[in-house]
N, C-alpha and C. Protein backbone atom coordinates (compact mmCIF):
# COMPACT_ATOMS: atom_id res chain seq x y z
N UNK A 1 101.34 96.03 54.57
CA UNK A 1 102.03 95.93 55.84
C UNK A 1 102.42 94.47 56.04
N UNK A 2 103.45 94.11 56.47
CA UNK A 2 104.05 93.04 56.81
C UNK A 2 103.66 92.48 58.21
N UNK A 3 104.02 91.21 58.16
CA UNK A 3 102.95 91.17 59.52
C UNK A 3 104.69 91.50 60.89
N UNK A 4 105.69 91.19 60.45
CA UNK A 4 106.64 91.60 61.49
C UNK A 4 106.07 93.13 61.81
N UNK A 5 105.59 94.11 60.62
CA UNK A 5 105.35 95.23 61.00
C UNK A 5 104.31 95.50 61.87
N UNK A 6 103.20 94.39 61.95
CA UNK A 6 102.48 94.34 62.39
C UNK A 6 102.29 94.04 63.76
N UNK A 7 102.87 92.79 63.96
CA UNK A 7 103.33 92.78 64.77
C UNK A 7 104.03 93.74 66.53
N UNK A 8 105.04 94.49 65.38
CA UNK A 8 105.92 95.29 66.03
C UNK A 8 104.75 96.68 67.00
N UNK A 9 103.50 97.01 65.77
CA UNK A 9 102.63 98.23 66.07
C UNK A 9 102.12 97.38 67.10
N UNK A 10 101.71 96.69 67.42
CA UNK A 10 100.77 95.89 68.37
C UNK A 10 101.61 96.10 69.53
N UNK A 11 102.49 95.56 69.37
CA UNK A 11 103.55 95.79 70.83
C UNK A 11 103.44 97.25 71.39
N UNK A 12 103.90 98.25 70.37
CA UNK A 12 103.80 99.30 70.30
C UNK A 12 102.84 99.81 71.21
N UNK A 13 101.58 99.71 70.43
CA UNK A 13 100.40 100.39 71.11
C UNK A 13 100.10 99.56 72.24
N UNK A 14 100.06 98.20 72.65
CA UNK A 14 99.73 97.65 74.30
C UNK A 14 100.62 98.78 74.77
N UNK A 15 101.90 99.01 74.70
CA UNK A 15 102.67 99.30 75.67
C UNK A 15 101.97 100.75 75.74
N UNK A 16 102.12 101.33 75.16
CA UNK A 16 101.53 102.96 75.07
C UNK A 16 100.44 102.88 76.11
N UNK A 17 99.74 101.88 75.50
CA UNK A 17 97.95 101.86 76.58
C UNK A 17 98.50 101.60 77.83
N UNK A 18 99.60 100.80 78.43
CA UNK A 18 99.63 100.49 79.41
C UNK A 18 100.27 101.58 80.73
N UNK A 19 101.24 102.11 79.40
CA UNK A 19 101.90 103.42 80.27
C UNK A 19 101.08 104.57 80.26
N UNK A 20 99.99 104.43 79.38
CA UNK A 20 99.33 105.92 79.49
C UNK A 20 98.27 105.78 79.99
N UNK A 21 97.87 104.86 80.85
CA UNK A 21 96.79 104.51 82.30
C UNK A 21 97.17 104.40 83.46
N UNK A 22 97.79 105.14 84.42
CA UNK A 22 98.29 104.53 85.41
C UNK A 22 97.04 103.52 86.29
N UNK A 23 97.33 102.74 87.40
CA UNK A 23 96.12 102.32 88.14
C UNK A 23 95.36 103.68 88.74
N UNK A 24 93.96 103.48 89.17
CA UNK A 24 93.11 104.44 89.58
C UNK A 24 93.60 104.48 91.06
N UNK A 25 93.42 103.18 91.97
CA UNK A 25 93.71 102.85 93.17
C UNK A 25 94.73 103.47 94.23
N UNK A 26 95.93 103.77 92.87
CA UNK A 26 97.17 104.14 93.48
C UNK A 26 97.02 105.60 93.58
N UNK A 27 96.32 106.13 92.76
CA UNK A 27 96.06 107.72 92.88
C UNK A 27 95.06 108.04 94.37
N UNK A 28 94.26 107.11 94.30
CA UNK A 28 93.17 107.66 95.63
C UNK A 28 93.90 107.22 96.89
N UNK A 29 94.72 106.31 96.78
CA UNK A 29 95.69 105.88 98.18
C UNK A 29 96.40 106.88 98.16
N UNK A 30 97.18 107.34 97.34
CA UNK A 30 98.13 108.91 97.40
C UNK A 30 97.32 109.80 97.98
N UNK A 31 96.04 110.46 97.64
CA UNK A 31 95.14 111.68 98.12
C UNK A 31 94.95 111.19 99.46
N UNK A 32 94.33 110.37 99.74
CA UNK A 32 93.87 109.57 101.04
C UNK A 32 95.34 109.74 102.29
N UNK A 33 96.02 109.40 101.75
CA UNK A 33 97.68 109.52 102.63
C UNK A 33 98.19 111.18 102.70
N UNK A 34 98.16 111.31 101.88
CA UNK A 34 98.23 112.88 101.34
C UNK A 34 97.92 113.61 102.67
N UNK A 35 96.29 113.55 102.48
CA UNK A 35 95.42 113.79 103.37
C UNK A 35 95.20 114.09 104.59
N UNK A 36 96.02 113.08 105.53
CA UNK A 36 95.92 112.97 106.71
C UNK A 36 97.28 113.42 106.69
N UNK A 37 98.18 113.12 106.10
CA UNK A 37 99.40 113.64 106.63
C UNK A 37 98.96 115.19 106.37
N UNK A 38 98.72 115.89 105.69
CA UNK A 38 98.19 117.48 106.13
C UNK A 38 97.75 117.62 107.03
N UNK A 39 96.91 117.22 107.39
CA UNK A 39 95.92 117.44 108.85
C UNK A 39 97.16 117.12 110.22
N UNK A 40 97.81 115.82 110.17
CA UNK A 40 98.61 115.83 110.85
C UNK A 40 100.00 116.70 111.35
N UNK A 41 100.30 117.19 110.07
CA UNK A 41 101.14 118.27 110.00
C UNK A 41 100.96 119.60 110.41
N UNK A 42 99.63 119.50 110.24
CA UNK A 42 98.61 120.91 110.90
C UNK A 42 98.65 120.97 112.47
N UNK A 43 98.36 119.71 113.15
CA UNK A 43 98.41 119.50 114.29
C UNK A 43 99.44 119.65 115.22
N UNK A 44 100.96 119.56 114.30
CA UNK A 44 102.10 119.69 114.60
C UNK A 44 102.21 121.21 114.59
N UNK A 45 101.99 122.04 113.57
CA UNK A 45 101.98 123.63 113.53
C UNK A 45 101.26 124.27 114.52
N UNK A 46 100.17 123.55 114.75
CA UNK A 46 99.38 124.50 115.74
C UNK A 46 100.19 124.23 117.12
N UNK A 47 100.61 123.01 117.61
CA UNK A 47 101.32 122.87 118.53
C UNK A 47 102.57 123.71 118.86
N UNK A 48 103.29 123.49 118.12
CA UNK A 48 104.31 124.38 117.90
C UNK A 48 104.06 126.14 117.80
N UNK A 49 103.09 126.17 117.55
CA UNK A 49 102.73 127.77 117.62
C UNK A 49 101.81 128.11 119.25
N UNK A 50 101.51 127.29 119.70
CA UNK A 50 101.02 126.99 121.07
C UNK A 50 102.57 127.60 122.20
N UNK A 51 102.80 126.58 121.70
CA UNK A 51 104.25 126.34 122.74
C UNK A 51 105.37 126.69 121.66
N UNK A 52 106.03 127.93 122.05
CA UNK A 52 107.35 127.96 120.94
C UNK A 52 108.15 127.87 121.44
N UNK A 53 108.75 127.73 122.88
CA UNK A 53 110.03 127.50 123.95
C UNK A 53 110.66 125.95 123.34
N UNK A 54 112.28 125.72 123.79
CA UNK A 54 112.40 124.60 123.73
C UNK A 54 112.77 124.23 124.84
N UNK A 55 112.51 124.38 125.96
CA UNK A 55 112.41 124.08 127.31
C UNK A 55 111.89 122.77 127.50
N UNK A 56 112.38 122.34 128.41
CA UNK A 56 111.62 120.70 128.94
C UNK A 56 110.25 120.64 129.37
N UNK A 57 109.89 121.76 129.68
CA UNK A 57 108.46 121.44 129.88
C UNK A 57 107.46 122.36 128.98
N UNK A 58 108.09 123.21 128.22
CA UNK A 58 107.14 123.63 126.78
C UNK A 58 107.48 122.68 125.81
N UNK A 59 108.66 121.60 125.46
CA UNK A 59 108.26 120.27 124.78
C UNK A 59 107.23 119.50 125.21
N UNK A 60 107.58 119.54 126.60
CA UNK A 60 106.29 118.23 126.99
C UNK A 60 104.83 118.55 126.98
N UNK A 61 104.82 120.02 127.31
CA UNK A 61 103.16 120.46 126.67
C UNK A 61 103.10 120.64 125.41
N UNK A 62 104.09 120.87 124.53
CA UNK A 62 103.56 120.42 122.85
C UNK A 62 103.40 119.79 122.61
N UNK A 63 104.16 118.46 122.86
CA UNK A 63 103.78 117.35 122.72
C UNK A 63 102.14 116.65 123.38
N UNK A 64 101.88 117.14 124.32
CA UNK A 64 100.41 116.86 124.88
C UNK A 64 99.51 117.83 123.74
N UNK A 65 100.08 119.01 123.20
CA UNK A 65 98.95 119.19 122.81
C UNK A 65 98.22 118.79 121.14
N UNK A 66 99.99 118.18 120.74
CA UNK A 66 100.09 117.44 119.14
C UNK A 66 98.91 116.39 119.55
N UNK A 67 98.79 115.94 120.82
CA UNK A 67 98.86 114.22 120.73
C UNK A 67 96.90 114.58 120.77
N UNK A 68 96.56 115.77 121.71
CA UNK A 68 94.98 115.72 121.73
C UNK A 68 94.92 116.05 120.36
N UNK A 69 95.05 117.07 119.88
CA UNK A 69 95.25 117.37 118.22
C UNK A 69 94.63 115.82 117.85
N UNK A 70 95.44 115.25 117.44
CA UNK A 70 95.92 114.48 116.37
C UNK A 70 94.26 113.20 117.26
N UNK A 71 94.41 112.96 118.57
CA UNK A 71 93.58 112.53 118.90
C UNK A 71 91.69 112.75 118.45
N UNK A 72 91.84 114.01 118.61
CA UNK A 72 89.88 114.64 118.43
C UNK A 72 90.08 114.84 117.01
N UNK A 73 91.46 114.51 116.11
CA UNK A 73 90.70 114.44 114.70
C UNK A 73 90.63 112.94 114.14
N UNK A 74 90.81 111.42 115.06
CA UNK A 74 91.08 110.71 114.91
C UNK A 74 92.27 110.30 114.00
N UNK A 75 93.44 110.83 114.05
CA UNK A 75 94.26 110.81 113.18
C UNK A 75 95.42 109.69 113.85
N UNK A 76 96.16 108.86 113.11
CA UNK A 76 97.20 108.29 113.79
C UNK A 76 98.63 109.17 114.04
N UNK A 77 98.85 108.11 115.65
CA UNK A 77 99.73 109.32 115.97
C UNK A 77 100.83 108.13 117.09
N UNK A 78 101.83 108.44 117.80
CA UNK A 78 102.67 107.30 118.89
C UNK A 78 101.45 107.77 119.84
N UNK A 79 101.61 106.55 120.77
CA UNK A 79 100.96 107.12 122.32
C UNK A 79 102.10 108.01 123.01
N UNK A 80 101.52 108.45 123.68
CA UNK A 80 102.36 109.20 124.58
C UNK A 80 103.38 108.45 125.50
N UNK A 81 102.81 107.57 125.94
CA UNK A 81 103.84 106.66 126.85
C UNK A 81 102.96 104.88 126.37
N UNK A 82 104.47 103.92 126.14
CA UNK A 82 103.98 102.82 125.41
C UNK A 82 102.89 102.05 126.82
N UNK A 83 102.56 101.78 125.83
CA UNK A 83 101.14 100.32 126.11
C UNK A 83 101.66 99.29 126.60
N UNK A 84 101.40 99.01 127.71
CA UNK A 84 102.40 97.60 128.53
C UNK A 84 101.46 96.72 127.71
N UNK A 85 102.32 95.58 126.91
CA UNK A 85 101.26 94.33 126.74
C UNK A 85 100.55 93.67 127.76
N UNK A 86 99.74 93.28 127.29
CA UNK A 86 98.46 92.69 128.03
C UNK A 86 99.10 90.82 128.34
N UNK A 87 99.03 90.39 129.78
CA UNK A 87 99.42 89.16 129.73
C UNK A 87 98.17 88.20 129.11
N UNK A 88 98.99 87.23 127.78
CA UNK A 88 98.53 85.81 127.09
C UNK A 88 98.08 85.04 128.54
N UNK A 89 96.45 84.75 128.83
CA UNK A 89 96.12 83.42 129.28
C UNK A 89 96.94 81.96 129.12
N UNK A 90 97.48 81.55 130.23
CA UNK A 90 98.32 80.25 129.73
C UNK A 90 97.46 79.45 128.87
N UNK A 91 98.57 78.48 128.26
CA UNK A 91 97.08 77.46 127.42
C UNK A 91 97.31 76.08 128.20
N UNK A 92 96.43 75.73 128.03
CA UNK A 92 96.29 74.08 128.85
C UNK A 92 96.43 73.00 128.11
């Protein structure tokens, strides 16, 4: 074997090893995301099967009832109505 040939297999096989490992990390962040977006999506179905009108006020009780949902499973979700910021202490 020549060492250009040699060479060339070396390249070869890093690359192989490298494409045929993905990271571990990126797989358990996928399941993990995965995850909650099911549950969240669940929360949305049950709502929607709660309340099936599209009336202004069977939206606004689906929406209350996505938001406890999504709340008692600790899941992230918008607030219902935004969060006035909190006033910064002047500085001296």
């Amino acid at each position: 074997m020549t060492q250009s040939t040699g060479r060339a297999l070396g390249f070869a096989l890093l690359g192989w090893l490298l494409l045929a490992s993905p990271p571990a990390a990126a797989d358990a962040n996928w399941k993990t995301s995965s995850a909650v977006w099911k549950q969240m999506d669940a929360c949305t179905r049950a709502a929607r099967k709660q309340f099936p009108d599209y009336t202004a006020e069977a939206n606004a009780k689906r929406e209350a009832a996505r938001q406890k949902c999504l709340r008692s499973s600790n899941l992230p979700g918008e607030a219902a109505e935004p969060q006035q910021a909190q006033p910064q202490p002047a500085e001296r």
